[in-house]
PDB file of N, CA and C in Angstrom:
ATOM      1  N   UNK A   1      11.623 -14.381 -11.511  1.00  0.00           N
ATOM      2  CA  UNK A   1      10.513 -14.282 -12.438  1.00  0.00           C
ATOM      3  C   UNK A   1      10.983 -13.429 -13.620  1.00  0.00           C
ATOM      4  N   UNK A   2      10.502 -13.769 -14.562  1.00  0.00           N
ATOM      5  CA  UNK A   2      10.732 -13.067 -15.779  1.00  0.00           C
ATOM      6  C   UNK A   2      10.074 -12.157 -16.193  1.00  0.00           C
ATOM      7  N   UNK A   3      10.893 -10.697 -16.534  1.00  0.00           N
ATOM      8  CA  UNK A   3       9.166  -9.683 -16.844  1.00  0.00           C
ATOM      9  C   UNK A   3       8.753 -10.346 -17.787  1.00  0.00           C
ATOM     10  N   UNK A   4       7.013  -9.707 -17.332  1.00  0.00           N
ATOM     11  CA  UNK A   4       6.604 -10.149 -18.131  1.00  0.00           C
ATOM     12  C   UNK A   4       5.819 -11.515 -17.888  1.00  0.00           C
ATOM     13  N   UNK A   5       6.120 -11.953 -16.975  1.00  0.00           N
ATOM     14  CA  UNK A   5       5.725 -13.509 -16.687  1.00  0.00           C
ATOM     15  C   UNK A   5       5.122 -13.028 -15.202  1.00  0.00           C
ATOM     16  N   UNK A   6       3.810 -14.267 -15.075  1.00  0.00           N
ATOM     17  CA  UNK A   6       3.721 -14.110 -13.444  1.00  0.00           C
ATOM     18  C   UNK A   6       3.739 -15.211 -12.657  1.00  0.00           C
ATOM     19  N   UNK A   7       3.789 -15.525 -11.783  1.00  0.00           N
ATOM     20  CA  UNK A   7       3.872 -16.754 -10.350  1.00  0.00           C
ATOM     21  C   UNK A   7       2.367 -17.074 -10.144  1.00  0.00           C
ATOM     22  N   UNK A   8       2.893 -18.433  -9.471  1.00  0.00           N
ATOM     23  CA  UNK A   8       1.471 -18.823  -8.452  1.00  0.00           C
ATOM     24  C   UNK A   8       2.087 -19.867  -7.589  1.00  0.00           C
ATOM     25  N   UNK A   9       1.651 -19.360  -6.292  1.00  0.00           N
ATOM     26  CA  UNK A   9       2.372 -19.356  -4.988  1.00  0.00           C
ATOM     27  C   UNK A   9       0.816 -20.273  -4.113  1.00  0.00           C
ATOM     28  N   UNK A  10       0.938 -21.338  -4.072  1.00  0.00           N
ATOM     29  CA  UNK A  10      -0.015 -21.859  -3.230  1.00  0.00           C
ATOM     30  C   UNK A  10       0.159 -22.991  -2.573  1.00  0.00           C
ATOM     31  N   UNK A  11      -0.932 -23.460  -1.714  1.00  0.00           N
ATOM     32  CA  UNK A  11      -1.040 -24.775  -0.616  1.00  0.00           C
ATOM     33  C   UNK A  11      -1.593 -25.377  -1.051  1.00  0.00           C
ATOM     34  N   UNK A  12      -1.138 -27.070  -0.933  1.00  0.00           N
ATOM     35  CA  UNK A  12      -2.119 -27.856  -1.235  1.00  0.00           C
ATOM     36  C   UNK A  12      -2.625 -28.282  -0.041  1.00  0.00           C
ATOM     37  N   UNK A  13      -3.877 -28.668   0.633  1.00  0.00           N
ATOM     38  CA  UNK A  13      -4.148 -28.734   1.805  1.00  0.00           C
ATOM     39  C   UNK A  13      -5.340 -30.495   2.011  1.00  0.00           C
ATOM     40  N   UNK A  14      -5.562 -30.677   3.094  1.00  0.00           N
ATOM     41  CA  UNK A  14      -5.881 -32.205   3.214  1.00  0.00           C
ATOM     42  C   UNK A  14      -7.343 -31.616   3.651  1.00  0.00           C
ATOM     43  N   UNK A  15      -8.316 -31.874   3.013  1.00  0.00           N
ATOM     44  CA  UNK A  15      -9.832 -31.056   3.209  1.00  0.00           C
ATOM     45  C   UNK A  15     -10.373 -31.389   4.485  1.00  0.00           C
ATOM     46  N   UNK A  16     -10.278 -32.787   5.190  1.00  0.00           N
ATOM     47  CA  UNK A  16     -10.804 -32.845   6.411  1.00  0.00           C
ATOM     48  C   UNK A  16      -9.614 -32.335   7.414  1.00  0.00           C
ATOM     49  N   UNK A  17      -8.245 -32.888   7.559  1.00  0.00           N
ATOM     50  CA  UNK A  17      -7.884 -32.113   8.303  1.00  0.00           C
ATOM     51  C   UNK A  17      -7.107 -30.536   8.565  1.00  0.00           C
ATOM     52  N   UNK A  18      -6.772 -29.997   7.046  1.00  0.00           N
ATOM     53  CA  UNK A  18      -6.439 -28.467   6.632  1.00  0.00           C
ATOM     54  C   UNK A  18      -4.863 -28.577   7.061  1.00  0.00           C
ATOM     55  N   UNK A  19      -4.229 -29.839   6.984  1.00  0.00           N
ATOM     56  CA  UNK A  19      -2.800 -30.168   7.264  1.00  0.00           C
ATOM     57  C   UNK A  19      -2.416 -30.235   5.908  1.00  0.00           C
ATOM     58  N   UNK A  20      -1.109 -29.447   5.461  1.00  0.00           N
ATOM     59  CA  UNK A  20      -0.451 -29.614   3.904  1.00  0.00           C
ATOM     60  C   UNK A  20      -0.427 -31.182   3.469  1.00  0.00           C
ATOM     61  N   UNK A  21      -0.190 -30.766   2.049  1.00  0.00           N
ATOM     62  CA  UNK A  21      -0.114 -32.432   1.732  1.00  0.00           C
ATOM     63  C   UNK A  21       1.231 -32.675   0.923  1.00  0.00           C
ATOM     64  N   UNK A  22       2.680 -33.066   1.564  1.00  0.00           N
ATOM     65  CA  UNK A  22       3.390 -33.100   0.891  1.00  0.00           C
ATOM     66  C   UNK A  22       3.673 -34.094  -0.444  1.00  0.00           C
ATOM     67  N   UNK A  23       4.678 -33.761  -1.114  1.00  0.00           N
ATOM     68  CA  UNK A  23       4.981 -35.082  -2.254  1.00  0.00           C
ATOM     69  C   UNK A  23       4.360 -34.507  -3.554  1.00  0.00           C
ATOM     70  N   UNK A  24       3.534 -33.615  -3.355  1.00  0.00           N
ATOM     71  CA  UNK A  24       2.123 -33.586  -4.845  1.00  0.00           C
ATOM     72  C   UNK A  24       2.885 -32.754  -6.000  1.00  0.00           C
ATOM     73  N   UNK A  25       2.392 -32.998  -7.593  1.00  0.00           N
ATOM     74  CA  UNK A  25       2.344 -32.728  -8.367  1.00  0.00           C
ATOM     75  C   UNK A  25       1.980 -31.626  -8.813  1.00  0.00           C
ATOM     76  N   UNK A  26       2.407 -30.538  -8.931  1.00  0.00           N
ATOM     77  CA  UNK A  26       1.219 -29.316  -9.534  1.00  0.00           C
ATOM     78  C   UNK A  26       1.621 -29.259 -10.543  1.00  0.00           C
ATOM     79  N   UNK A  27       0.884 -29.248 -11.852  1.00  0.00           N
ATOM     80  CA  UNK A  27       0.897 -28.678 -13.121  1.00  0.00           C
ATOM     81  C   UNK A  27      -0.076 -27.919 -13.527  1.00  0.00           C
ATOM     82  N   UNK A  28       1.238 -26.556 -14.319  1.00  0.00           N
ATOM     83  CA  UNK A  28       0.238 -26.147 -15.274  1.00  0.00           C
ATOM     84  C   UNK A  28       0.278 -26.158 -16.395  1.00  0.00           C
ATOM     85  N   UNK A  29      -0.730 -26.332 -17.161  1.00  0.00           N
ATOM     86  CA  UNK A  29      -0.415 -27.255 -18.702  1.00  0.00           C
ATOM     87  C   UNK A  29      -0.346 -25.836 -19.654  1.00  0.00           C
ATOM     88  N   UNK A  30       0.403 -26.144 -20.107  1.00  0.00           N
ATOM     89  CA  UNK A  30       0.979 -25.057 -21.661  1.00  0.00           C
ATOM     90  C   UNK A  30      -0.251 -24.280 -21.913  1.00  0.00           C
ATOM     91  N   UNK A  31      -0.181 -23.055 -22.210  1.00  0.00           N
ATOM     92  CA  UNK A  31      -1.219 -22.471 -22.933  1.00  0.00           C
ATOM     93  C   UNK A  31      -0.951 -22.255 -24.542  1.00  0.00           C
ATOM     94  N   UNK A  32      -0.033 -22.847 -25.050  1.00  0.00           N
ATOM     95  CA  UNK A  32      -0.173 -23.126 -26.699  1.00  0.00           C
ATOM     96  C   UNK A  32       0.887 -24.014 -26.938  1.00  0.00           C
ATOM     97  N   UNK A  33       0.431 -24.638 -28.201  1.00  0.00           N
ATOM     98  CA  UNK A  33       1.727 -25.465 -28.676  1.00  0.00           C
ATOM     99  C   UNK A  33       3.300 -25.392 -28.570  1.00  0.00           C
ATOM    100  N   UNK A  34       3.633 -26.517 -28.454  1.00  0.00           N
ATOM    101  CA  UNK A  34       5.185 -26.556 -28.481  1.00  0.00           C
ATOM    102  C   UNK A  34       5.432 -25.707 -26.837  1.00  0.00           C
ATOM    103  N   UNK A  35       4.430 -25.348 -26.069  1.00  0.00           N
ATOM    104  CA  UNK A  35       4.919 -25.140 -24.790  1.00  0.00           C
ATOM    105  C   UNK A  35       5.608 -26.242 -23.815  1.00  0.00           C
ATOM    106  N   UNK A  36       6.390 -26.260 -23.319  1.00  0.00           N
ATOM    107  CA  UNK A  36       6.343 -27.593 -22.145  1.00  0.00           C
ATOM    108  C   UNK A  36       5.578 -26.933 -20.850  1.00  0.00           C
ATOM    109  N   UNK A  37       4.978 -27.731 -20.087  1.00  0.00           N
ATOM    110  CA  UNK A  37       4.077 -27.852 -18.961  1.00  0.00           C
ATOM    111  C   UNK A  37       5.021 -27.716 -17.599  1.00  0.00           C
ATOM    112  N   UNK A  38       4.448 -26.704 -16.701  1.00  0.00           N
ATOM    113  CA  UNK A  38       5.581 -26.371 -15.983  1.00  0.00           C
ATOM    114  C   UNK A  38       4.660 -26.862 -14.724  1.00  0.00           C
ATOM    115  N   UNK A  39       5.604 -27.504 -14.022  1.00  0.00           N
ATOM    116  CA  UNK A  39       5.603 -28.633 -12.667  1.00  0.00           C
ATOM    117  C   UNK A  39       6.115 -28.113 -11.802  1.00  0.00           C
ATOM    118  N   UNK A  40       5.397 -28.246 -10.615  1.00  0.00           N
ATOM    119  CA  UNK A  40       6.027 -28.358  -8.981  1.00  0.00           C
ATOM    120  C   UNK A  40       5.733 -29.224  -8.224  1.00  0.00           C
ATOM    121  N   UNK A  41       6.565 -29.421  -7.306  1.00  0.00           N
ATOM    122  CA  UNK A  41       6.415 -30.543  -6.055  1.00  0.00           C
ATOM    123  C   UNK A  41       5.925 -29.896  -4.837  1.00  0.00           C
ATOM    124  N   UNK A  42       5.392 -30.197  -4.166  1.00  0.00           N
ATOM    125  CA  UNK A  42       4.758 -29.463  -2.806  1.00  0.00           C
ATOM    126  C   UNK A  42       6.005 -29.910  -1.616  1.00  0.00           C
ATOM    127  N   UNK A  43       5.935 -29.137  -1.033  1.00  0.00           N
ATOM    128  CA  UNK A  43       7.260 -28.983   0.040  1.00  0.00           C
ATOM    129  C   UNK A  43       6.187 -29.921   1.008  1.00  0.00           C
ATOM    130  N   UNK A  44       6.847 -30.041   2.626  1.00  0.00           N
ATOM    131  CA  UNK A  44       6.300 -30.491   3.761  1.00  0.00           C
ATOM    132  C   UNK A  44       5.202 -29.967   3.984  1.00  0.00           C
ATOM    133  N   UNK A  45       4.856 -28.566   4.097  1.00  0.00           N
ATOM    134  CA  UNK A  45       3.718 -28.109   4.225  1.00  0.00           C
ATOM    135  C   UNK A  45       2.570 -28.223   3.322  1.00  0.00           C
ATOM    136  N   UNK A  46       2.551 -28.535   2.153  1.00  0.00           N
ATOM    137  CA  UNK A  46       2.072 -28.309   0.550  1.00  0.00           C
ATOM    138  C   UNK A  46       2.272 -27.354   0.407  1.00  0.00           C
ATOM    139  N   UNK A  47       3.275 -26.350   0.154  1.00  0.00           N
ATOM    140  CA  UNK A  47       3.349 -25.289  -0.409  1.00  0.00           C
ATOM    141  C   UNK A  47       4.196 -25.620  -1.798  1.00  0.00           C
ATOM    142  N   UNK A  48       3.924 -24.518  -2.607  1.00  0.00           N
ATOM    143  CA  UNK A  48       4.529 -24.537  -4.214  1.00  0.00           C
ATOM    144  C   UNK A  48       4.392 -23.291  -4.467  1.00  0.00           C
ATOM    145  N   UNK A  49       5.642 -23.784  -5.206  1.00  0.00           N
ATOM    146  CA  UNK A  49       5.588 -21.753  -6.649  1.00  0.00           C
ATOM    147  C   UNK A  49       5.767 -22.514  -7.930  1.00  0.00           C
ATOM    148  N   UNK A  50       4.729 -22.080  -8.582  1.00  0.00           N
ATOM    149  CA  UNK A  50       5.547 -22.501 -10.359  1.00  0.00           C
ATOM    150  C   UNK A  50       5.440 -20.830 -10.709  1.00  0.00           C
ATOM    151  N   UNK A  51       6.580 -20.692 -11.499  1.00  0.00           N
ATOM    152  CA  UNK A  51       7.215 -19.539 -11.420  1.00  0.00           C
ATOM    153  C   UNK A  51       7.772 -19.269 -13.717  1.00  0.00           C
ATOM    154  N   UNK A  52       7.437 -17.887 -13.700  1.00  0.00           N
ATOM    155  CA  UNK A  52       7.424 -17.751 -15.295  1.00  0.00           C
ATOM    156  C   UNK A  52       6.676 -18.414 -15.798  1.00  0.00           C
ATOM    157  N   UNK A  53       4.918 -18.091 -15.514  1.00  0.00           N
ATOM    158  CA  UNK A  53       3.991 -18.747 -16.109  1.00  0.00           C
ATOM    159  C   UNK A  53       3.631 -17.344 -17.435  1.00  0.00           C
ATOM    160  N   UNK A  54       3.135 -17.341 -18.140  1.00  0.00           N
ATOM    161  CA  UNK A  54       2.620 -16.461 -19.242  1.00  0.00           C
ATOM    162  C   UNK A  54       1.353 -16.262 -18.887  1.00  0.00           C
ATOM    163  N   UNK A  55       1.251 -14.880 -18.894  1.00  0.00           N
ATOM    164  CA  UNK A  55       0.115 -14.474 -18.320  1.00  0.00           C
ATOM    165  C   UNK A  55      -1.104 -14.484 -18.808  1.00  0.00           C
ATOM    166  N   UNK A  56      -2.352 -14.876 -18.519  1.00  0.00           N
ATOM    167  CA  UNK A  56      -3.602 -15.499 -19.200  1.00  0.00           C
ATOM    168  C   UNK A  56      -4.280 -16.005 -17.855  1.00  0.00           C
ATOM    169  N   UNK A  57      -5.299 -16.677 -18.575  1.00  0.00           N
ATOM    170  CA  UNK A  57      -5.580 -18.015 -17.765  1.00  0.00           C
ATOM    171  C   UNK A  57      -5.330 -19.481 -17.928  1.00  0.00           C
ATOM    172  N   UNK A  58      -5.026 -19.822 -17.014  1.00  0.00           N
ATOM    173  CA  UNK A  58      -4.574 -21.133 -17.550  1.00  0.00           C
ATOM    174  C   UNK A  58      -4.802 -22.131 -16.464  1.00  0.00           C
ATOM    175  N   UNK A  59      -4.899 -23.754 -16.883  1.00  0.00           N
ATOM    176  CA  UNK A  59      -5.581 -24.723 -16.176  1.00  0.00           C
ATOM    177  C   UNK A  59      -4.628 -25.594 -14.974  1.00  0.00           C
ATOM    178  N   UNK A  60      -4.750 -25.772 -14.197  1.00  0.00           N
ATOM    179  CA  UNK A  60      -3.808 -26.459 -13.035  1.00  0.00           C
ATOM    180  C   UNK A  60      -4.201 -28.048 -12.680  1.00  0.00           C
ATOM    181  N   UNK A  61      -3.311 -28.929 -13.071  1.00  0.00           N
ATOM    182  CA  UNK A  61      -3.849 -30.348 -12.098  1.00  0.00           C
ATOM    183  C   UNK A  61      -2.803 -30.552 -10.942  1.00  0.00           C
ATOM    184  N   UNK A  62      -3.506 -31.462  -9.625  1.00  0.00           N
ATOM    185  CA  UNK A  62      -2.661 -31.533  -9.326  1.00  0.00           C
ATOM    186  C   UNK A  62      -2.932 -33.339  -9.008  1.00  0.00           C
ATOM    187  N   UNK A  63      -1.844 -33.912  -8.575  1.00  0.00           N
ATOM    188  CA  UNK A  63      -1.380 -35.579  -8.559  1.00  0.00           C
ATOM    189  C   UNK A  63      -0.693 -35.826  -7.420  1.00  0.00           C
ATOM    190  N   UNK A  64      -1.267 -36.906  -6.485  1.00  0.00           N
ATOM    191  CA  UNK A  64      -0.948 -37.800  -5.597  1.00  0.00           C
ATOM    192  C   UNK A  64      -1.221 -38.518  -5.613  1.00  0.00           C
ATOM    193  N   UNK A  65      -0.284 -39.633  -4.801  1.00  0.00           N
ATOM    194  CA  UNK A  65      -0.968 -41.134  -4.642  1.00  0.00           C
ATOM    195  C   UNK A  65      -1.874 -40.999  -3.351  1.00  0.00           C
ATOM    196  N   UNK A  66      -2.790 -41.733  -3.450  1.00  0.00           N
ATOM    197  CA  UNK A  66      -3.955 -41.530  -2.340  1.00  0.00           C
ATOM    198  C   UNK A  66      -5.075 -40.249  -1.772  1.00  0.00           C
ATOM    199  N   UNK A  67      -4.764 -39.189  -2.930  1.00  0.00           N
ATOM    200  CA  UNK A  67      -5.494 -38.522  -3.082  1.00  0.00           C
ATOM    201  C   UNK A  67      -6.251 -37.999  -3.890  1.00  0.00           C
ATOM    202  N   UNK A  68      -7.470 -37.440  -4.530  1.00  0.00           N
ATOM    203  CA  UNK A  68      -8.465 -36.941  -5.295  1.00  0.00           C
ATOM    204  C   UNK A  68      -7.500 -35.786  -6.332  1.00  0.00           C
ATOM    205  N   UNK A  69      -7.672 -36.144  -7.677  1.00  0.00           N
ATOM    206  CA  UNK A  69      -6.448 -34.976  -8.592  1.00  0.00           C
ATOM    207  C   UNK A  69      -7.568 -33.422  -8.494  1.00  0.00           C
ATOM    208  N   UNK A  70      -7.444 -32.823  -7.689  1.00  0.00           N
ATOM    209  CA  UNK A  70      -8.309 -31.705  -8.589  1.00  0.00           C
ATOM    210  C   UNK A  70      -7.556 -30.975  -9.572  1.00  0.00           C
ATOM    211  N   UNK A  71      -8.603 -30.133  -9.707  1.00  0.00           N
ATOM    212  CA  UNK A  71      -8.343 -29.198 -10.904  1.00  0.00           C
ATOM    213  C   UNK A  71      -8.071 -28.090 -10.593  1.00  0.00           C
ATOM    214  N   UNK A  72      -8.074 -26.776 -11.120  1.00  0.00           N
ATOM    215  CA  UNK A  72      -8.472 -25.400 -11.080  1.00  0.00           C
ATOM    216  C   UNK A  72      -7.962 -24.212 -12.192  1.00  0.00           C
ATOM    217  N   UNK A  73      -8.739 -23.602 -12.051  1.00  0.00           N
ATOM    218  CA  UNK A  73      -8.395 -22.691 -12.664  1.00  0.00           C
ATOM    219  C   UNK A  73      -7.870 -20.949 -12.207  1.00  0.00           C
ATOM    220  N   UNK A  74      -6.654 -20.451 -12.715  1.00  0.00           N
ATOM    221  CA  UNK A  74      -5.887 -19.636 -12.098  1.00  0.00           C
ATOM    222  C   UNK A  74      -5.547 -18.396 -13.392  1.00  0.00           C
ATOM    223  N   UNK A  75      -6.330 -16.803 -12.897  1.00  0.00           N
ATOM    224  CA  UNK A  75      -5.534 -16.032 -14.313  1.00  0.00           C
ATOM    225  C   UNK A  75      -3.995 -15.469 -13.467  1.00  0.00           C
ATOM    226  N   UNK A  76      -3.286 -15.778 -14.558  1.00  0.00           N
ATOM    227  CA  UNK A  76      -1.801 -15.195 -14.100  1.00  0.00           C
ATOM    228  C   UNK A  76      -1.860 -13.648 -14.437  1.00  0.00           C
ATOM    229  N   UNK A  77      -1.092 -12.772 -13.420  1.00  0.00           N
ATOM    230  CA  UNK A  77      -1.303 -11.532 -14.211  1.00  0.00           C
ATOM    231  C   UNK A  77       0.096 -11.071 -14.348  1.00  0.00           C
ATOM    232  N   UNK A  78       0.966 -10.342 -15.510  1.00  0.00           N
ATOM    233  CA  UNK A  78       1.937 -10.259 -15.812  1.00  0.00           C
ATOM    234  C   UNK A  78       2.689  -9.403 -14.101  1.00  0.00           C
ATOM    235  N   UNK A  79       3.966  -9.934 -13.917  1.00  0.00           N
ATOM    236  CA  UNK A  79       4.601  -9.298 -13.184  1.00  0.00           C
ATOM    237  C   UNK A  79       3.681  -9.275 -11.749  1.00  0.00           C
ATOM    238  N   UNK A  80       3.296  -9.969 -11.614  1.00  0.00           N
ATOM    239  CA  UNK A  80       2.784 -10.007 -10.257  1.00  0.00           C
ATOM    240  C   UNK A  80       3.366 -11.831  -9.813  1.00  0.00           C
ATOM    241  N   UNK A  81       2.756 -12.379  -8.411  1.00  0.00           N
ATOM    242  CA  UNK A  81       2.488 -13.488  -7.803  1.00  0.00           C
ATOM    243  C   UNK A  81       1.396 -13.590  -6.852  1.00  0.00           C
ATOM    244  N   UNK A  82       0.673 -14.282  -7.834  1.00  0.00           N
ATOM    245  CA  UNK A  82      -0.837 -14.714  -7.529  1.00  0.00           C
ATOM    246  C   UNK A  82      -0.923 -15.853  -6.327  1.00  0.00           C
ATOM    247  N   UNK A  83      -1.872 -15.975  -5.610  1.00  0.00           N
ATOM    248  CA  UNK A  83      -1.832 -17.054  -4.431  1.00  0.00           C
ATOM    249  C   UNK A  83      -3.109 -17.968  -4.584  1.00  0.00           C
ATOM    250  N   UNK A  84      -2.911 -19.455  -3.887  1.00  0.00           N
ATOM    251  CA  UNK A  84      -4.312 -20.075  -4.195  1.00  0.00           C
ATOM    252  C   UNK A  84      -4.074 -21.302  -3.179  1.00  0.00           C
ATOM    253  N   UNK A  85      -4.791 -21.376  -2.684  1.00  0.00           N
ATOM    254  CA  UNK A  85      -5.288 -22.646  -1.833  1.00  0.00           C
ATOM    255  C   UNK A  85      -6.431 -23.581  -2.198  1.00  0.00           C
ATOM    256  N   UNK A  86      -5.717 -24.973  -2.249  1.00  0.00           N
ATOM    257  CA  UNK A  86      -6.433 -25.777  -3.066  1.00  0.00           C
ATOM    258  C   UNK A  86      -6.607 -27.195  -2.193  1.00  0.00           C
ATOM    259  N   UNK A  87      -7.972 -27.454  -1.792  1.00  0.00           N
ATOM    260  CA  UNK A  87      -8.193 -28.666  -1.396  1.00  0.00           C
ATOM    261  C   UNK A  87      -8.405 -29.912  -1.907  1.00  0.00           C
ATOM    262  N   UNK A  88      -7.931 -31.596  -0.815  1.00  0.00           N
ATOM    263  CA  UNK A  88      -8.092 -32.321  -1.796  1.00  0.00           C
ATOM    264  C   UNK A  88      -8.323 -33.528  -0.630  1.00  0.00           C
ATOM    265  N   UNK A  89      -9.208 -34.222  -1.131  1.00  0.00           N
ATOM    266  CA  UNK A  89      -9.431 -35.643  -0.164  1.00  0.00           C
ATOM    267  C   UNK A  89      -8.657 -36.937  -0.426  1.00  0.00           C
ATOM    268  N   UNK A  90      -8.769 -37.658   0.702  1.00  0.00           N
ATOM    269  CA  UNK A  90      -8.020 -39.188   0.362  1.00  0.00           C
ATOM    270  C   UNK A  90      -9.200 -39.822  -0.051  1.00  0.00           C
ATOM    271  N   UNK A  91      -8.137 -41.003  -1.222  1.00  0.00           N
ATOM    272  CA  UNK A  91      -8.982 -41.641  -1.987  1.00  0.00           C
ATOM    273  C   UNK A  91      -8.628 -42.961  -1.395  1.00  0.00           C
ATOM    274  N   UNK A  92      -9.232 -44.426  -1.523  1.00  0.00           N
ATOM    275  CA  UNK A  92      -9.066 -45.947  -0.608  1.00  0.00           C
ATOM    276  C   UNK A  92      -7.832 -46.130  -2.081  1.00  0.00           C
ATOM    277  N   UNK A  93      -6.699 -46.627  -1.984  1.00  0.00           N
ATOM    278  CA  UNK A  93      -5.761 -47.474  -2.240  1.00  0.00           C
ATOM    279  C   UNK A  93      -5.537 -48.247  -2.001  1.00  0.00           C
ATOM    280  N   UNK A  94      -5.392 -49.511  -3.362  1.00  0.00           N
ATOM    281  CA  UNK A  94      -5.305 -51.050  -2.948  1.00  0.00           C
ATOM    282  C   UNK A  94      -3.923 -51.328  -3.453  1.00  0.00           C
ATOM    283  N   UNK A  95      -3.027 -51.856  -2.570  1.00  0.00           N
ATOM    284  CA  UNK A  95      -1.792 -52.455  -2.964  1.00  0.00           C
ATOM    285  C   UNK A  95      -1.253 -53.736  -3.519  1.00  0.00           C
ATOM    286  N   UNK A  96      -1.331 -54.226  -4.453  1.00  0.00           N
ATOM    287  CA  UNK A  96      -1.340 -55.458  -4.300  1.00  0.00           C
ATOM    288  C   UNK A  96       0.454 -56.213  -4.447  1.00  0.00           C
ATOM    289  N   UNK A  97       0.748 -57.473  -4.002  1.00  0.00           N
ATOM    290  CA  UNK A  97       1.598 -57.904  -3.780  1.00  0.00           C
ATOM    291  C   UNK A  97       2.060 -58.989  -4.374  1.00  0.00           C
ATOM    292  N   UNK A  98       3.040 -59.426  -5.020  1.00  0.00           N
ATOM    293  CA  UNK A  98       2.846 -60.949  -5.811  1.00  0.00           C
ATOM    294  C   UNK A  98       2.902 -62.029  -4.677  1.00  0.00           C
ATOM    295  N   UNK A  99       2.383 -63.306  -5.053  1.00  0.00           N
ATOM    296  CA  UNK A  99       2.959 -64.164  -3.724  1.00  0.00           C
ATOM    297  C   UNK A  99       3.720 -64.672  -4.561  1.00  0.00           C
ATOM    298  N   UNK A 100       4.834 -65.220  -3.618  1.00  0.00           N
ATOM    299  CA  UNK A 100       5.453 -66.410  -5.046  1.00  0.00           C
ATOM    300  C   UNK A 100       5.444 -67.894  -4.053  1.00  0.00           C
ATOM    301  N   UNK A 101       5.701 -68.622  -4.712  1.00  0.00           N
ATOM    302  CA  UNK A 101       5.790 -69.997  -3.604  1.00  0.00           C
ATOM    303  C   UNK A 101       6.762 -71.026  -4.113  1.00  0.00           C
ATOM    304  N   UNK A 102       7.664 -71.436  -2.920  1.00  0.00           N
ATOM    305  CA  UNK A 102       8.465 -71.919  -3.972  1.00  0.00           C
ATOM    306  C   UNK A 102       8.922 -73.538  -4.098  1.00  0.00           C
TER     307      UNK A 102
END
């Protein structure tokens, strides 16, 4: 971590059964221009760090396939690592397939 900068250290979790949800997206989106948006992937468990965030508050999405994106909101505080547990439901996914015939 960078002084000066702080962490956020959290789970993403499956709301009915409280089992991690691996694969997911966490972002947190820039808090001013010309920032780039700093991303994590959730491990096996859903756990994540996005790490050298600028301290404020600032907005979090997160992204899976087959699950609900939430949101949240998180204040970073300089030189620390903040924690957060964040729930999220499955959504119905339709796959579709070409046929071909030949």
């Amino acid at each position: 971590m960078t002084t000066g900068t702080g962490s956020l250290l959290g789970v993403l979790a499956d709301s009915a059964s409280g089992m991690g949800i691996p694969h997911a997206i966490v972002t947190a989106m820039p808090d001013s221009a010309g920032q780039p948006p700093h991303s994590a992937l959730t491990d096996t468990a859903g756990g994540f760090l996005l790490s050298d965030l600028t301290p404020g508050l600032h907005q979090f999405y997160v992204r899976r396939i087959a699950y609900f994106g939430p949101q949240f909101r998180v204040t970073i505080r300089p030189d620390k690592v903040d924690s957060v547990t964040v729930s999220s439901h499955p959504v119905p996914v339709e796959v579709l397939c070409p046929v071909t015939t030949s």
